[in-house]
C-alpha atoms as a PDB file:
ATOM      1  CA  UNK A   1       9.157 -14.377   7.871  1.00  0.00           C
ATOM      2  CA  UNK A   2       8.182 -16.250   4.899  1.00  0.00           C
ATOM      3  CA  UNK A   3      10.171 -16.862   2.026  1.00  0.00           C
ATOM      4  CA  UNK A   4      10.358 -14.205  -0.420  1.00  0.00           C
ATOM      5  CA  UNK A   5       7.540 -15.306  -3.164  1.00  0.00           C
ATOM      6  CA  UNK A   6       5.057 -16.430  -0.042  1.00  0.00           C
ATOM      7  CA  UNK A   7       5.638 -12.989   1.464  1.00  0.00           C
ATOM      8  CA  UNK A   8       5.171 -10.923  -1.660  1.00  0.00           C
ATOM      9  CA  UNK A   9       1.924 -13.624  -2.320  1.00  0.00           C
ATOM     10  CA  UNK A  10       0.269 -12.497   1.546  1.00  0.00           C
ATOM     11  CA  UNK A  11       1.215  -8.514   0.937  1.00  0.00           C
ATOM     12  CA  UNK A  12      -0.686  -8.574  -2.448  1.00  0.00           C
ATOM     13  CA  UNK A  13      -3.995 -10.242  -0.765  1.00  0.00           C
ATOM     14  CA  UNK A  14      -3.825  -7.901   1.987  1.00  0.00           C
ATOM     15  CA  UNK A  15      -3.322  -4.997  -0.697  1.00  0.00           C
ATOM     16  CA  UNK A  16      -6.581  -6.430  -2.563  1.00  0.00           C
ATOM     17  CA  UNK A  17      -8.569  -6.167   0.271  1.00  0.00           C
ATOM     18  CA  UNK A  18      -7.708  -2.163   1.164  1.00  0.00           C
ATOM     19  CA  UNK A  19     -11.202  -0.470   0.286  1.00  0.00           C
ATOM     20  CA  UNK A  20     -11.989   1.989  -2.642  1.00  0.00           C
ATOM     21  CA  UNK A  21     -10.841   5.299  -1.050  1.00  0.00           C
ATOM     22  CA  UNK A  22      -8.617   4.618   1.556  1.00  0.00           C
ATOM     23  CA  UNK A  23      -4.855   3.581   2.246  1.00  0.00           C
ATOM     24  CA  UNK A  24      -2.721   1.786   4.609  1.00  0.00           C
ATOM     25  CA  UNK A  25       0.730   1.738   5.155  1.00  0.00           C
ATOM     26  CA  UNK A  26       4.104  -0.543   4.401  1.00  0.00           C
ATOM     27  CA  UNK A  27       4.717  -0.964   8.131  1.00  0.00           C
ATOM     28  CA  UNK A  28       0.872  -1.896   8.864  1.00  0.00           C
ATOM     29  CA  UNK A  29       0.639  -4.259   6.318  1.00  0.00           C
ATOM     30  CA  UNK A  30       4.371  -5.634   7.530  1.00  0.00           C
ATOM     31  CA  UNK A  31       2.590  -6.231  11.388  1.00  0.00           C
ATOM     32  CA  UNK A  32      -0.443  -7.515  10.412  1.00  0.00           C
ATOM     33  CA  UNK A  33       1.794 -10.275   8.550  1.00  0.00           C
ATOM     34  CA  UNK A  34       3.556 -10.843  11.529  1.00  0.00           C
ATOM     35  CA  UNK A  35       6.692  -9.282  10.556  1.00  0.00           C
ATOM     36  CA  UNK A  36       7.027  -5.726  11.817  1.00  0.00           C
ATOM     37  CA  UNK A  37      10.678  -4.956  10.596  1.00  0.00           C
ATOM     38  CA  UNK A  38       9.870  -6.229   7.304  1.00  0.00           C
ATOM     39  CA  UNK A  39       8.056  -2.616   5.751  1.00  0.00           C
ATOM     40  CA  UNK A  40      10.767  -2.110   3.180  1.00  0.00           C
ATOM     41  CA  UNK A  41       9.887  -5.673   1.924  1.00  0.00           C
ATOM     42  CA  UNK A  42       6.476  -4.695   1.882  1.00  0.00           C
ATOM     43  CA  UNK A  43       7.532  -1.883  -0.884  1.00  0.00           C
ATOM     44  CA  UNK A  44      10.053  -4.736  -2.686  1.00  0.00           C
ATOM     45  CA  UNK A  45       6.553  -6.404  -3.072  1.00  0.00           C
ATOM     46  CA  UNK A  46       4.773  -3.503  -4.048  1.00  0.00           C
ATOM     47  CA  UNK A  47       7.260  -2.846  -6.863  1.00  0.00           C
ATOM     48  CA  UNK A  48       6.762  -6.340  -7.831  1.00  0.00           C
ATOM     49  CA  UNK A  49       3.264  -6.679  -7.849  1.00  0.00           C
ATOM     50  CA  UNK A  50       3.092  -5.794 -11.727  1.00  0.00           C
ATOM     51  CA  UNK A  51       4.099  -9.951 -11.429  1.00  0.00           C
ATOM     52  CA  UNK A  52       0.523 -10.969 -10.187  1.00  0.00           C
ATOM     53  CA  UNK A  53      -1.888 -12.537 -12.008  1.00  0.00           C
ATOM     54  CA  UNK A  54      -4.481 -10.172 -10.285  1.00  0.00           C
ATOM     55  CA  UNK A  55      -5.390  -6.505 -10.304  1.00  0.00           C
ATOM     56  CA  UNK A  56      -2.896  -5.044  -7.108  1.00  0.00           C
ATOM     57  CA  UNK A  57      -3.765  -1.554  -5.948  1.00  0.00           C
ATOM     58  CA  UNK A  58      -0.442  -0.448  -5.049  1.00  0.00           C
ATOM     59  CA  UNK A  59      -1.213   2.810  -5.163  1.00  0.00           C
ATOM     60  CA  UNK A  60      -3.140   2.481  -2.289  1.00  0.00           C
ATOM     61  CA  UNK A  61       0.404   1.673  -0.037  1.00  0.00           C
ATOM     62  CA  UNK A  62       2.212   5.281   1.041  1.00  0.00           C
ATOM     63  CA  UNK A  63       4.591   5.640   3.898  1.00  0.00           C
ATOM     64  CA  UNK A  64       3.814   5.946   7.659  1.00  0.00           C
ATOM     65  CA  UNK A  65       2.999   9.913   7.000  1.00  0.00           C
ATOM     66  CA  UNK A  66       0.891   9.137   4.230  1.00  0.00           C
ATOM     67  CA  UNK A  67       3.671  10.309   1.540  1.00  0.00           C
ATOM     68  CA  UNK A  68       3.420   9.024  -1.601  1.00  0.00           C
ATOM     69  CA  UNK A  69       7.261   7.482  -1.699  1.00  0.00           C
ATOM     70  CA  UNK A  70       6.431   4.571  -4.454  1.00  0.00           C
ATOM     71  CA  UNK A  71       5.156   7.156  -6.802  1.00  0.00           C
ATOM     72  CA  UNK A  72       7.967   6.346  -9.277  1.00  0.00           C
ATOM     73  CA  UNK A  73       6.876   3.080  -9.921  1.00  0.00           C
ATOM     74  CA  UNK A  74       3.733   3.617 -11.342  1.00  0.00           C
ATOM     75  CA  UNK A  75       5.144   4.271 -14.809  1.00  0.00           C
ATOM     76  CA  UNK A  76       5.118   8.746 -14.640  1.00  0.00           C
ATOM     77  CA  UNK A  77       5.475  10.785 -11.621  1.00  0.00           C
ATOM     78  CA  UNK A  78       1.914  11.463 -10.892  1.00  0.00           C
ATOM     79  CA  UNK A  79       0.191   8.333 -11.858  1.00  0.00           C
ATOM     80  CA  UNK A  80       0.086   7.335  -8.304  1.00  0.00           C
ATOM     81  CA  UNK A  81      -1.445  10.704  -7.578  1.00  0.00           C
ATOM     82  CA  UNK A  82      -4.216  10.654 -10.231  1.00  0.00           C
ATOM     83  CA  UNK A  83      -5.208   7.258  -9.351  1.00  0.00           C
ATOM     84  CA  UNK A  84      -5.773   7.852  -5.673  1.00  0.00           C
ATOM     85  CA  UNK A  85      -7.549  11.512  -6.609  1.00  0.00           C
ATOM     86  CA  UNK A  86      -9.403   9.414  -8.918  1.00  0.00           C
ATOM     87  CA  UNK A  87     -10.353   7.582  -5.509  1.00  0.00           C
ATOM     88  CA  UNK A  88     -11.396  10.974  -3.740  1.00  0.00           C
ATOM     89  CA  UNK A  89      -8.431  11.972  -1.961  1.00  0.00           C
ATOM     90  CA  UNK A  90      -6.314  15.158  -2.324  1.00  0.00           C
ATOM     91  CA  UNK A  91      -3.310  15.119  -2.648  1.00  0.00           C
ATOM     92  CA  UNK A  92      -1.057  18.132  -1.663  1.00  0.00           C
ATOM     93  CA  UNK A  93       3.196  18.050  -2.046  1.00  0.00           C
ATOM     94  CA  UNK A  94       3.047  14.254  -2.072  1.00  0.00           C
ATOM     95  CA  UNK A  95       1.053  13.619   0.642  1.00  0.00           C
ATOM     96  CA  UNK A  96      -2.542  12.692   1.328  1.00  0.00           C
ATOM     97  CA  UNK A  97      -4.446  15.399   2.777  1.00  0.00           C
ATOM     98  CA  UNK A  98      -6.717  14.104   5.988  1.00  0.00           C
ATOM     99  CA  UNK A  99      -4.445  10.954   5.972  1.00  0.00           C
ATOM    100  CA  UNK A 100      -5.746   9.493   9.422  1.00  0.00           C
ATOM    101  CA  UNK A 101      -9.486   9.638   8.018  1.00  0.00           C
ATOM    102  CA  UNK A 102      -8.622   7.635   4.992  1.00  0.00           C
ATOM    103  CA  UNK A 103      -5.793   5.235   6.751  1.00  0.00           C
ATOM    104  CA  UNK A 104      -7.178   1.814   6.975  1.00  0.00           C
ATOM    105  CA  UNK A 105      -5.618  -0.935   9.587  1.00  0.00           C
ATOM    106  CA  UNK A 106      -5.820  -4.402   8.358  1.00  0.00           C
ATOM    107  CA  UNK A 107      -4.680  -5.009  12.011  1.00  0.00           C
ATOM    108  CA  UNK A 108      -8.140  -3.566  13.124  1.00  0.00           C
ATOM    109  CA  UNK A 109     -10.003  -4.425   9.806  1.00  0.00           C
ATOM    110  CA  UNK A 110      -9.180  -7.791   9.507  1.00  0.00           C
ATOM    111  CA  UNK A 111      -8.602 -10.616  11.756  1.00  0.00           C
ATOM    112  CA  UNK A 112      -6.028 -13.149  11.552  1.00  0.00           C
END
């Protein structure tokens, strides 16, 4: 794995590239970087992605069950919510109804 800054640099330009509408998850975005293990790093870089000089969607990043587990990061409790309902998704006890329709792959979406 890279070093912390380079990591946290590739997760936020894989983040800017997740489409309007749709989400992916830590561990995806940890396997398309080549570093499967590393999904809790993937959030560390989420939570630090207020540091970039561009726009991150990081509310487009939930867990593997499409739970919304950074939601306390986003400055309230529902933030996270009302941005990705602002996106067209529902949202019901923390978790994204119809996840697998709106998950998006980078591993399939994008190529290395």
């Amino acid at each position: 794995m890279k070093s912390g800054n380079d990591f946290f640099e590739q997760v936020w330009q894989v983040v800017a590239l997740i489409p309007h509408g749709r989400v992916t998850s830590y561990g995806a975005i940890a396997r398309y970087l080549g570093s499967a293990q590393a999904s809790r790093t993937v959030g560390y870089a989420m939570n630090a992605s207020h540091a970039s000089t561009v726009k991150i969607p990081a509310h487009r990043v939930v867990n593997r069950n499409g739970l919304l587990t950074g939601k306390n990061w986003f400055g309230g409790p529902d933030v996270m919510q009302q941005l990705l309902e602002s996106e067209g998704m529902i949202i019901e006890n923390d978790k994204i109804v119809d996840f697998e329709k709106r998950f998006w792959d980078p591993n399939k979406e994008l190529t290395v």
